[in-house]
N, C-alpha and C. Protein backbone atom coordinates (compact mmCIF):
# COMPACT_ATOMS: atom_id res chain seq x y z
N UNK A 1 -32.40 -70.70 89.76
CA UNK A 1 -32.88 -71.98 89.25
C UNK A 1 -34.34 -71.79 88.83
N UNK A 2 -34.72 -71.98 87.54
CA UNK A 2 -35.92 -71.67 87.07
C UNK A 2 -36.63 -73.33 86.75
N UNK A 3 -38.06 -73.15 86.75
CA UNK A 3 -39.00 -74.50 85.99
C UNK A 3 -38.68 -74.27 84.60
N UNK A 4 -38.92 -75.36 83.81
CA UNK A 4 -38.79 -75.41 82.11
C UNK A 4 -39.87 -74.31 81.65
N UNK A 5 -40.99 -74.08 82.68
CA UNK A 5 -41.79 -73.13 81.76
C UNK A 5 -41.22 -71.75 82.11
N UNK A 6 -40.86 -71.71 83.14
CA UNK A 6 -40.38 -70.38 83.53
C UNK A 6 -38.67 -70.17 82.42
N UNK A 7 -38.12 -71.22 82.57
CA UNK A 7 -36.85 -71.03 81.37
C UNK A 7 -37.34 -70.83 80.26
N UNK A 8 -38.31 -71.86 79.35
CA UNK A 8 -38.79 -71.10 77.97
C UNK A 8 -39.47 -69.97 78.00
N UNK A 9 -40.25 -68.96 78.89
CA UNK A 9 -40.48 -67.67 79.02
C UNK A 9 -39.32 -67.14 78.75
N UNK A 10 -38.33 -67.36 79.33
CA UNK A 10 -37.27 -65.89 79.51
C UNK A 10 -36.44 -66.66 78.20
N UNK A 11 -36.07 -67.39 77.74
CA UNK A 11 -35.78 -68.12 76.38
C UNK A 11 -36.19 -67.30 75.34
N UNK A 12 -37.63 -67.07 75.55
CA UNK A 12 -38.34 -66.62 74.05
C UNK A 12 -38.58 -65.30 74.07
N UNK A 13 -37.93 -64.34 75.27
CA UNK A 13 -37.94 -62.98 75.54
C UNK A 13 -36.10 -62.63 74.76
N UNK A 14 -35.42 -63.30 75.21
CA UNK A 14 -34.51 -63.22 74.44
C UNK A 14 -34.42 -63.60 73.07
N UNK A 15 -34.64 -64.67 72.45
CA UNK A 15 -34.57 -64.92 71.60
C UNK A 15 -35.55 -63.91 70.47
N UNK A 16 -36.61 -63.07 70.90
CA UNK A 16 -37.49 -62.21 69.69
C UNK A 16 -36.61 -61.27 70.30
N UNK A 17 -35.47 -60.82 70.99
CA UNK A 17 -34.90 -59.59 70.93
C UNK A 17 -33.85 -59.92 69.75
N UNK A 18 -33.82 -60.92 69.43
CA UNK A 18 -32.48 -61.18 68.32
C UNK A 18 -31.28 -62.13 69.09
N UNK A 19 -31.47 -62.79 69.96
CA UNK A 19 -29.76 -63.03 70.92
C UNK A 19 -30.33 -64.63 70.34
N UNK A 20 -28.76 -64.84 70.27
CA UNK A 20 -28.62 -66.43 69.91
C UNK A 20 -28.31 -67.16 71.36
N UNK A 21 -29.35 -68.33 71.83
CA UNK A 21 -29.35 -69.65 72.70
C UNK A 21 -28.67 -70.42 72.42
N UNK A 22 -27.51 -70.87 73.59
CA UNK A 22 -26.86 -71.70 73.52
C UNK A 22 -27.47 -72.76 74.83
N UNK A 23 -27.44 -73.85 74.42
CA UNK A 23 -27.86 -74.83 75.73
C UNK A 23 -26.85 -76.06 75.76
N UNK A 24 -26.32 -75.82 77.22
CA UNK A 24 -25.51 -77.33 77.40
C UNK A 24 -26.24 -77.87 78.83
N UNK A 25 -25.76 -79.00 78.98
CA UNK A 25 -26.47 -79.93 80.28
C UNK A 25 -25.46 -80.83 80.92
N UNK A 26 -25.75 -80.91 82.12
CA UNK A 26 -24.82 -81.88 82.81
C UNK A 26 -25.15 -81.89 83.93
N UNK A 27 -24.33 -82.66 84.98
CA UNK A 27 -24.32 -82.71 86.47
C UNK A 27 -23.80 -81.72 87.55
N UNK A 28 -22.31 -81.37 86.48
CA UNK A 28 -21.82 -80.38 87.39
C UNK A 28 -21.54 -80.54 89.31
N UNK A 29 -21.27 -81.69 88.97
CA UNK A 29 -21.07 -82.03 90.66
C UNK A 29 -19.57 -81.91 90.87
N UNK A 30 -19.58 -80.95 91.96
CA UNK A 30 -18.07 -80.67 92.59
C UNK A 30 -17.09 -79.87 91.13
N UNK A 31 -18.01 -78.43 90.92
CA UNK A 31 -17.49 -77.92 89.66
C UNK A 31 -15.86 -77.11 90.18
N UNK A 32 -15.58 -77.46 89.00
CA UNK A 32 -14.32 -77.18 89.06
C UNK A 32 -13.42 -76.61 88.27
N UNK A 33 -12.54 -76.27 87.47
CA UNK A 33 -11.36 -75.19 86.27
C UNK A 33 -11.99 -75.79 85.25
N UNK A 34 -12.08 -77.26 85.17
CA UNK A 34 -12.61 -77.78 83.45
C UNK A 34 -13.91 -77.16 83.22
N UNK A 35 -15.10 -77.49 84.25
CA UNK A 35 -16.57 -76.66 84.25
C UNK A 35 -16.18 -75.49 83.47
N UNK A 36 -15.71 -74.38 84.23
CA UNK A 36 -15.61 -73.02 83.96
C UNK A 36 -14.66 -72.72 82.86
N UNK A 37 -14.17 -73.45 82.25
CA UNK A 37 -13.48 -73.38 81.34
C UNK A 37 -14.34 -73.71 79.98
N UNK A 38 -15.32 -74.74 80.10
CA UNK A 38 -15.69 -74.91 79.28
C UNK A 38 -17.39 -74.47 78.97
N UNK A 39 -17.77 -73.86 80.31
CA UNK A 39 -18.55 -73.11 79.73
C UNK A 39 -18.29 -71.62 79.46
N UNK A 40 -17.46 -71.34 79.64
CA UNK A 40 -17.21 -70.14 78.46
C UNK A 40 -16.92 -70.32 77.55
N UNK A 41 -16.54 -71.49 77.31
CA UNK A 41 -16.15 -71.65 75.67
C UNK A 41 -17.77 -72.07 75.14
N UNK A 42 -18.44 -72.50 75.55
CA UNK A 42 -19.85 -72.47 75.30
C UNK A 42 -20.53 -71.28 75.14
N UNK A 43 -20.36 -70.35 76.28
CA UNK A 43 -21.01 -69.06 76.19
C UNK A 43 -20.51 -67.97 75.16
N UNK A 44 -19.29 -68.22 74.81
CA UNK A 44 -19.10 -67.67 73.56
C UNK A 44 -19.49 -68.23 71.82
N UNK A 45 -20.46 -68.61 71.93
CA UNK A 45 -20.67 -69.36 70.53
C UNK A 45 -21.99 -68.93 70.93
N UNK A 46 -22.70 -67.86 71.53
CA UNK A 46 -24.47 -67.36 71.86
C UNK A 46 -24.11 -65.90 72.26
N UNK A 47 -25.45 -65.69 72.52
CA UNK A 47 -25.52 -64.45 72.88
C UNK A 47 -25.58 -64.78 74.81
N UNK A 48 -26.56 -65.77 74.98
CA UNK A 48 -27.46 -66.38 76.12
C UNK A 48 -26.68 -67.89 76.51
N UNK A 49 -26.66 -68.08 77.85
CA UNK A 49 -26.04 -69.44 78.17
C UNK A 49 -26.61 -70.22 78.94
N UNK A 50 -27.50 -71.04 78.22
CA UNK A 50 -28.87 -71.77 79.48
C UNK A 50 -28.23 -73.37 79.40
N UNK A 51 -28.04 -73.34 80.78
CA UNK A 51 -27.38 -74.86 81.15
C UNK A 51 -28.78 -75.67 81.91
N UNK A 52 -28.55 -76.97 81.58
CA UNK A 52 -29.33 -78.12 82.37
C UNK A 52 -28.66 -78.75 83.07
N UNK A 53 -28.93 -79.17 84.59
CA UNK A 53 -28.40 -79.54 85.36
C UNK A 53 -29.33 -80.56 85.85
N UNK A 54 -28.41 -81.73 86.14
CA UNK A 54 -29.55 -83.23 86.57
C UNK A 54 -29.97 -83.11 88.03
N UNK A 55 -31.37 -83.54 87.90
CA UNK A 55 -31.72 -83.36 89.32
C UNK A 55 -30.81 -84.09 89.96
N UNK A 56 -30.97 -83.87 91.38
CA UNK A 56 -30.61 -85.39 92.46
C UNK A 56 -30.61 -86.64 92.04
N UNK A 57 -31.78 -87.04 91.83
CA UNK A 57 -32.27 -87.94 92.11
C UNK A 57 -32.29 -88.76 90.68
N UNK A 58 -32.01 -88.01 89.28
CA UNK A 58 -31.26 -88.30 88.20
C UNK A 58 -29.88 -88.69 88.16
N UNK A 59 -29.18 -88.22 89.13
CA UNK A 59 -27.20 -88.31 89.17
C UNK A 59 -27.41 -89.67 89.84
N UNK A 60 -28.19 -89.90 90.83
CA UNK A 60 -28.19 -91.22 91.61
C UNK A 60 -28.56 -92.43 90.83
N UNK A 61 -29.50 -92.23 89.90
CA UNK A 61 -29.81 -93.29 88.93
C UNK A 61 -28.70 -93.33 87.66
N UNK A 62 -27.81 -92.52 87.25
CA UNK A 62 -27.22 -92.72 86.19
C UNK A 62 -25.53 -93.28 87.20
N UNK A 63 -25.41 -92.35 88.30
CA UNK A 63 -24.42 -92.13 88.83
C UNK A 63 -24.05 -93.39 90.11
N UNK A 64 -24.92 -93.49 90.23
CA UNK A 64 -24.98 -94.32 91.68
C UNK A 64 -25.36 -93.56 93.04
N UNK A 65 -25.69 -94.71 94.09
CA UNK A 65 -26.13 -94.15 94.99
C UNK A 65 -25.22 -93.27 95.98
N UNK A 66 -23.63 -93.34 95.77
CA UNK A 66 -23.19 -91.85 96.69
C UNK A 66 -22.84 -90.80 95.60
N UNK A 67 -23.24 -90.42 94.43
CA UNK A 67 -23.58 -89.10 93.92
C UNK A 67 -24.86 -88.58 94.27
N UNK A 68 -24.99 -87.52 93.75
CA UNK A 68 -24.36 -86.29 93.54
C UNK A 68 -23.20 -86.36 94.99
N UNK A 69 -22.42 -85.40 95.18
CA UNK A 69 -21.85 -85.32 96.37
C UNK A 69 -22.25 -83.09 96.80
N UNK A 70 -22.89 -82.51 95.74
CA UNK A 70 -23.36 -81.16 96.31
C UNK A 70 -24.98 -81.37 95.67
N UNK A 71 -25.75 -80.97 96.36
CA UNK A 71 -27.18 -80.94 96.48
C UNK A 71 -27.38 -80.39 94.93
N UNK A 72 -28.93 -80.55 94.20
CA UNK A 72 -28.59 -79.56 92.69
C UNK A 72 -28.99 -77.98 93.12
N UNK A 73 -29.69 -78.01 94.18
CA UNK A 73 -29.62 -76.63 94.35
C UNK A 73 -28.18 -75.86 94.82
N UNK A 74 -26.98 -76.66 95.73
CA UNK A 74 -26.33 -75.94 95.53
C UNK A 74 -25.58 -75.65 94.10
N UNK A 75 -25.40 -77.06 93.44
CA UNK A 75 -24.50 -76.76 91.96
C UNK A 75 -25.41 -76.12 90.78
N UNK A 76 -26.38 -75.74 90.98
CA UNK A 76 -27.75 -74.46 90.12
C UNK A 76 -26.98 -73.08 90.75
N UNK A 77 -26.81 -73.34 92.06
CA UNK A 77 -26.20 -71.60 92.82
C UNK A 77 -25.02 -71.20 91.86
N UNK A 78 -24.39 -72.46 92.51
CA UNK A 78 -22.45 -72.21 91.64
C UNK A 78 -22.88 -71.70 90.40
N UNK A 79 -23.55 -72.37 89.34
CA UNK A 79 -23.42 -72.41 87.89
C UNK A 79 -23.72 -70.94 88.14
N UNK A 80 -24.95 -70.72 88.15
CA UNK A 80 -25.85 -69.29 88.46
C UNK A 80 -25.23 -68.17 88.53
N UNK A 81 -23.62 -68.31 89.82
CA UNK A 81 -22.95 -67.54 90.15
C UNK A 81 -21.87 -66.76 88.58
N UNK A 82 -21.78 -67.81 88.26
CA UNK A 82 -20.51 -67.45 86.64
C UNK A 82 -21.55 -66.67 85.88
N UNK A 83 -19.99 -65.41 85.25
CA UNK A 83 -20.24 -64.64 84.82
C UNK A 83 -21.05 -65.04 83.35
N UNK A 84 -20.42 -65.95 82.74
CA UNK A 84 -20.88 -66.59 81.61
C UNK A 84 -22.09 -67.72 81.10
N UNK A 85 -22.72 -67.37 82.39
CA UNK A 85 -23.82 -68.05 82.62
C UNK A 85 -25.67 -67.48 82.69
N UNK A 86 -26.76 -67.72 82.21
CA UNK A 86 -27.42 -66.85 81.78
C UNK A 86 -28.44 -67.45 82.91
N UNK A 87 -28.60 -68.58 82.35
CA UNK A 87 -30.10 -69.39 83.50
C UNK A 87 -29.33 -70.78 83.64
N UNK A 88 -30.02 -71.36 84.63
CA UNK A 88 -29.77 -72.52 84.71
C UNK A 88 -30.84 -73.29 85.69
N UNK A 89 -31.04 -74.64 85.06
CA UNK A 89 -32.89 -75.47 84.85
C UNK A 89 -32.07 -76.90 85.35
N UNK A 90 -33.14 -77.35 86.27
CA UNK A 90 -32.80 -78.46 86.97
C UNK A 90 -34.10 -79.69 86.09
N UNK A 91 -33.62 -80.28 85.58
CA UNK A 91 -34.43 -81.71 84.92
C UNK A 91 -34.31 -83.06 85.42
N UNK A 92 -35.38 -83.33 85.67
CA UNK A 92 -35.63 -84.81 86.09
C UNK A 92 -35.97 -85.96 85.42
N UNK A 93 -35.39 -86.12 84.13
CA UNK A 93 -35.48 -87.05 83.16
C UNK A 93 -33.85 -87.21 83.13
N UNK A 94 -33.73 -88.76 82.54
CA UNK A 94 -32.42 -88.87 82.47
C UNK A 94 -31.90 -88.65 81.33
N UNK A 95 -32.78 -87.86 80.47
CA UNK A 95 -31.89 -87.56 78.93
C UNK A 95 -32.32 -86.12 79.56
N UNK A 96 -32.17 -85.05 78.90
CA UNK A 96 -32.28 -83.58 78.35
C UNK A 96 -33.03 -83.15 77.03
N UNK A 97 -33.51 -84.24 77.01
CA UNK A 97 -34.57 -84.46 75.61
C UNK A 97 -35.64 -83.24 75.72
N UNK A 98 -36.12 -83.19 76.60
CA UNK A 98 -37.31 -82.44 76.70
C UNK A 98 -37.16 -81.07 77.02
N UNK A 99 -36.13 -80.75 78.09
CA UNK A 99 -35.64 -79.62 78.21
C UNK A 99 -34.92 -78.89 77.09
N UNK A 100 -34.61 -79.91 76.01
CA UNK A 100 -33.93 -78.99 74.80
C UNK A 100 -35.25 -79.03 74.13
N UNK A 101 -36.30 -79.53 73.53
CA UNK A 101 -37.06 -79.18 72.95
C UNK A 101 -38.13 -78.14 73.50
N UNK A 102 -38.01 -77.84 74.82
CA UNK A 102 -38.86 -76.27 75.55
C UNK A 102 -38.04 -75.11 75.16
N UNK A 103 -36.62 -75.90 75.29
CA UNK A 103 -35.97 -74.13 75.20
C UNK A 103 -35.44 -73.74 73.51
N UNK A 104 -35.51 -75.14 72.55
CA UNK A 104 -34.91 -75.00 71.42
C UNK A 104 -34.11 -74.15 70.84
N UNK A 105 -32.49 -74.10 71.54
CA UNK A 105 -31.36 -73.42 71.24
C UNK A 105 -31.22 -74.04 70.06
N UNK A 106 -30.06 -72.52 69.90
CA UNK A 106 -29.57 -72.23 68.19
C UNK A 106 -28.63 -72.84 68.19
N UNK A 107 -27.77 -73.11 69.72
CA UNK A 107 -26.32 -73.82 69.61
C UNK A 107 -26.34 -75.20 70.76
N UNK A 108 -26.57 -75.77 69.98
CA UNK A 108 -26.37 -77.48 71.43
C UNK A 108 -24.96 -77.78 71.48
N UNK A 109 -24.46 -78.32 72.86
CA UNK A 109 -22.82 -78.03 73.03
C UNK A 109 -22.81 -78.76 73.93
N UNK A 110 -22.03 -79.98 73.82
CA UNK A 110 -21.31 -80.71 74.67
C UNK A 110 -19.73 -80.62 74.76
N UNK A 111 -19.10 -81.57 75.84
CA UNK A 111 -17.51 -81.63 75.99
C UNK A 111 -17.57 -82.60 74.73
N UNK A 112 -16.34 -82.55 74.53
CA UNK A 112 -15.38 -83.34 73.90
C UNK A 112 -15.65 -84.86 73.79
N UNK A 113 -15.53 -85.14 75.16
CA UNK A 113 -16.02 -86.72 75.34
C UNK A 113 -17.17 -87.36 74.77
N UNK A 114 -18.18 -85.94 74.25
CA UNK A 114 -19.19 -86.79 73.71
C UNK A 114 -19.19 -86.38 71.73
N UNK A 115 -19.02 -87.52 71.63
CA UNK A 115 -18.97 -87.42 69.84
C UNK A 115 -20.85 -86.80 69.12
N UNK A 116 -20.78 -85.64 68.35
CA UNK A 116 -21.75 -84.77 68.22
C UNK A 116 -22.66 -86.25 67.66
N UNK A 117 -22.37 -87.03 66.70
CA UNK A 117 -23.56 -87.76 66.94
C UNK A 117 -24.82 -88.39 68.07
N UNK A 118 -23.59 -88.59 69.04
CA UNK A 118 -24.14 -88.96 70.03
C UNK A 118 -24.84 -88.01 71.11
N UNK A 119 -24.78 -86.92 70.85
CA UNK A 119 -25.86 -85.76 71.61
C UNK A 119 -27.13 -85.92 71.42
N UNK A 120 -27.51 -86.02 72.63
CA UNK A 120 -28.85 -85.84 72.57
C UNK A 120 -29.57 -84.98 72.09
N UNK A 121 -30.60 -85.02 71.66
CA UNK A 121 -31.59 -83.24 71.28
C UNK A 121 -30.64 -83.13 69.71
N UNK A 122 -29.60 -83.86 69.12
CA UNK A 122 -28.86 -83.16 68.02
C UNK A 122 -29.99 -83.03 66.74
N UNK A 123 -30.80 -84.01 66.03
CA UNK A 123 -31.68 -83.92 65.53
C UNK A 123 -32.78 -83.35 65.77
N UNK A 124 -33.05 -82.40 66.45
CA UNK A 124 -34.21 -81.35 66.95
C UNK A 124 -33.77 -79.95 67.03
N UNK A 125 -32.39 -80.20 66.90
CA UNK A 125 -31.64 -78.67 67.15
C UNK A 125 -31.50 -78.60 65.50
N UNK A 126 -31.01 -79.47 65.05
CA UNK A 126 -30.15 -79.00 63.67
C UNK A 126 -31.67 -79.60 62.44
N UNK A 127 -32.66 -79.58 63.20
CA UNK A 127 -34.22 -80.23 61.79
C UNK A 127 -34.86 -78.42 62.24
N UNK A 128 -34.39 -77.49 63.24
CA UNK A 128 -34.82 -76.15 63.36
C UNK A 128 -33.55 -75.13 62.59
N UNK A 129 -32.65 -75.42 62.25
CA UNK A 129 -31.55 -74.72 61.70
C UNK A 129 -30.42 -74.66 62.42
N UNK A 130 -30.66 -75.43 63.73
CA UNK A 130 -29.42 -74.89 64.54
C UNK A 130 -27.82 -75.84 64.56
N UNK A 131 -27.38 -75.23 65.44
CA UNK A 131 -25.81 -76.46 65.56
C UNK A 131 -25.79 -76.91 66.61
N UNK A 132 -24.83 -78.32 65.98
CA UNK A 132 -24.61 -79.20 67.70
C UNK A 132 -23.06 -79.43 67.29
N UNK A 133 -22.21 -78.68 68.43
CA UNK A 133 -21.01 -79.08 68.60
C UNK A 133 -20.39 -79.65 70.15
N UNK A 134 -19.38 -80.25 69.45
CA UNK A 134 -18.86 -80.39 71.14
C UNK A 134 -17.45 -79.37 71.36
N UNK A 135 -17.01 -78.76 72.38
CA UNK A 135 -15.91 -78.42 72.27
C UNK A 135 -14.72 -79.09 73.20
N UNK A 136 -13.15 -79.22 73.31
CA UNK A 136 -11.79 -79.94 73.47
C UNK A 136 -12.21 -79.90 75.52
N UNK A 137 -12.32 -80.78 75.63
CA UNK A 137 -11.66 -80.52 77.27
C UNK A 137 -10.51 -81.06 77.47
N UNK A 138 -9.91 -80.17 79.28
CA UNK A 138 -8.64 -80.39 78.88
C UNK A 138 -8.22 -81.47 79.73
N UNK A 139 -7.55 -82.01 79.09
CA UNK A 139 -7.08 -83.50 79.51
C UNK A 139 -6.97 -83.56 81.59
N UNK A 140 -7.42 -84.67 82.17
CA UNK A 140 -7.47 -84.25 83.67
C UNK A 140 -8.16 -83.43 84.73
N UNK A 141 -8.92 -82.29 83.57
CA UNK A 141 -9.77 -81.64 84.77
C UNK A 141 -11.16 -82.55 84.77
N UNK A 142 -11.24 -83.21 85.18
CA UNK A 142 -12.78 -84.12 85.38
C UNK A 142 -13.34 -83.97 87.02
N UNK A 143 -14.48 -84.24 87.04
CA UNK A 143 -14.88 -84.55 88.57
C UNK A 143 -14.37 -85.91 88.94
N UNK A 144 -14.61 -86.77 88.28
CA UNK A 144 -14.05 -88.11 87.99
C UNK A 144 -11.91 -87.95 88.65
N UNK A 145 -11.85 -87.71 88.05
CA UNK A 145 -10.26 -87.82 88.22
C UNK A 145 -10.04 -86.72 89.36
N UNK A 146 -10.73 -85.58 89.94
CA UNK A 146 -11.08 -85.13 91.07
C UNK A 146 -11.01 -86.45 92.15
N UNK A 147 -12.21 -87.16 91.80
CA UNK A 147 -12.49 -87.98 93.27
C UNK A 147 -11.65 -88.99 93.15
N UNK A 148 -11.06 -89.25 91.80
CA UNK A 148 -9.70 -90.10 92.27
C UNK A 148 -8.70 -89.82 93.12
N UNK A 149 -8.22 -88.71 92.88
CA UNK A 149 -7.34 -87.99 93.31
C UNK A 149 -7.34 -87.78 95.12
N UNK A 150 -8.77 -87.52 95.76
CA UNK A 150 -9.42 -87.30 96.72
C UNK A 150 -9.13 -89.05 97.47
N UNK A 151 -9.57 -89.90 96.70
CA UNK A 151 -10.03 -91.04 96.91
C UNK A 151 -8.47 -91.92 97.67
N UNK A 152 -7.60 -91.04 96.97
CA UNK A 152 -6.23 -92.05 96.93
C UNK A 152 -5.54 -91.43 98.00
N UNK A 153 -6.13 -90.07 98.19
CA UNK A 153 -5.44 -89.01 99.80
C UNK A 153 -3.98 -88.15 98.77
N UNK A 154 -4.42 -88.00 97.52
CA UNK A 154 -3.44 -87.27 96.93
C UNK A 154 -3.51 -85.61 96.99
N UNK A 155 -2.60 -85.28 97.29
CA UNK A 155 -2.73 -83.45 97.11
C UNK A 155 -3.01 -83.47 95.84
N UNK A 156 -3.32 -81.77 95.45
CA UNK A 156 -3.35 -81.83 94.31
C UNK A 156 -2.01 -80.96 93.23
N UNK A 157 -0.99 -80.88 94.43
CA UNK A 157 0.30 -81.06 93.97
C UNK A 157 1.10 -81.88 93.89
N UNK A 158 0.24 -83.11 94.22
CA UNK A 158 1.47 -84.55 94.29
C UNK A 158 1.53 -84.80 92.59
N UNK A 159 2.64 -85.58 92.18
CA UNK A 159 2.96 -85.61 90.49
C UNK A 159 2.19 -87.01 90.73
């Protein structure tokens, strides 16, 4: 888990070697097959895969007061741990506004759920040359439909 200045250092060490930045952001609480699924499909559209992850104390203001349910230092570890994963930066603003304009990736990448207009940072990525896409998630793997699932005392082999 790096500071934004310590991420745009190692950002701009890669990036004058030639490697294309990809940056996505999220919560990542209670990661799970969709996470890892879809950041490799992220990490393949770069060379580099620098994720933002909401502080604490950001998930509680967007999320409510019993999120996060794993600390961000542990879900910075998890992310950290994948193979397809390069850095990963904990932000305490409730957009990613700022953290995309320190690290100014070549590829901005959200899920599915969010329509590319509606990305944040999309006009700062693509007024430098870059792209903002989202890519397909797959129907059901959510954290969301996780804690339903949890919530109702369902296995996760019950139909």
């Amino acid at each position: 888990m790096k500071t934004n200045e310590s991420a745009a250092t190692r950002v701009a060490s890669w990036r004058s070697a030639g490697e294309r930045i990809v940056f996505t952001n999220g919560v990542f609480d209670l990661l799970h097959r969709g996470h890892v699924e879809y950041l490799q499909q992220a990490a393949a559209l770069g060379d580099r895969l620098v994720i933002g992850i909401n502080s604490d104390a950001t998930v509680r203001r967007l999320k409510g007061a019993e999120r996060p349910l794993t600390p961000q230092s542990e879900r910075a570890e998890l992310l950290q741990a994948l193979a397809c994963v390069d850095l990963v930066v904990v932000f305490d603003q409730d957009t990613p506004e700022r953290l995309i304009q320190e690290i100014a990736p070549d590829v901005l990448v959200k899920g599915g759920d969010w329509a590319v207009e509606r990305i944040v940072g999309k006009e700062f990525v693509e007024a430098r040359g870059g792209q903002v896409l989202n890519v397909p998630l797959r129907q059901g793997l959510s954290t969301t439909a996780l804690l339903e699932r949890v919530r109702a005392g369902r296995s996760a082999l019950d139909p």
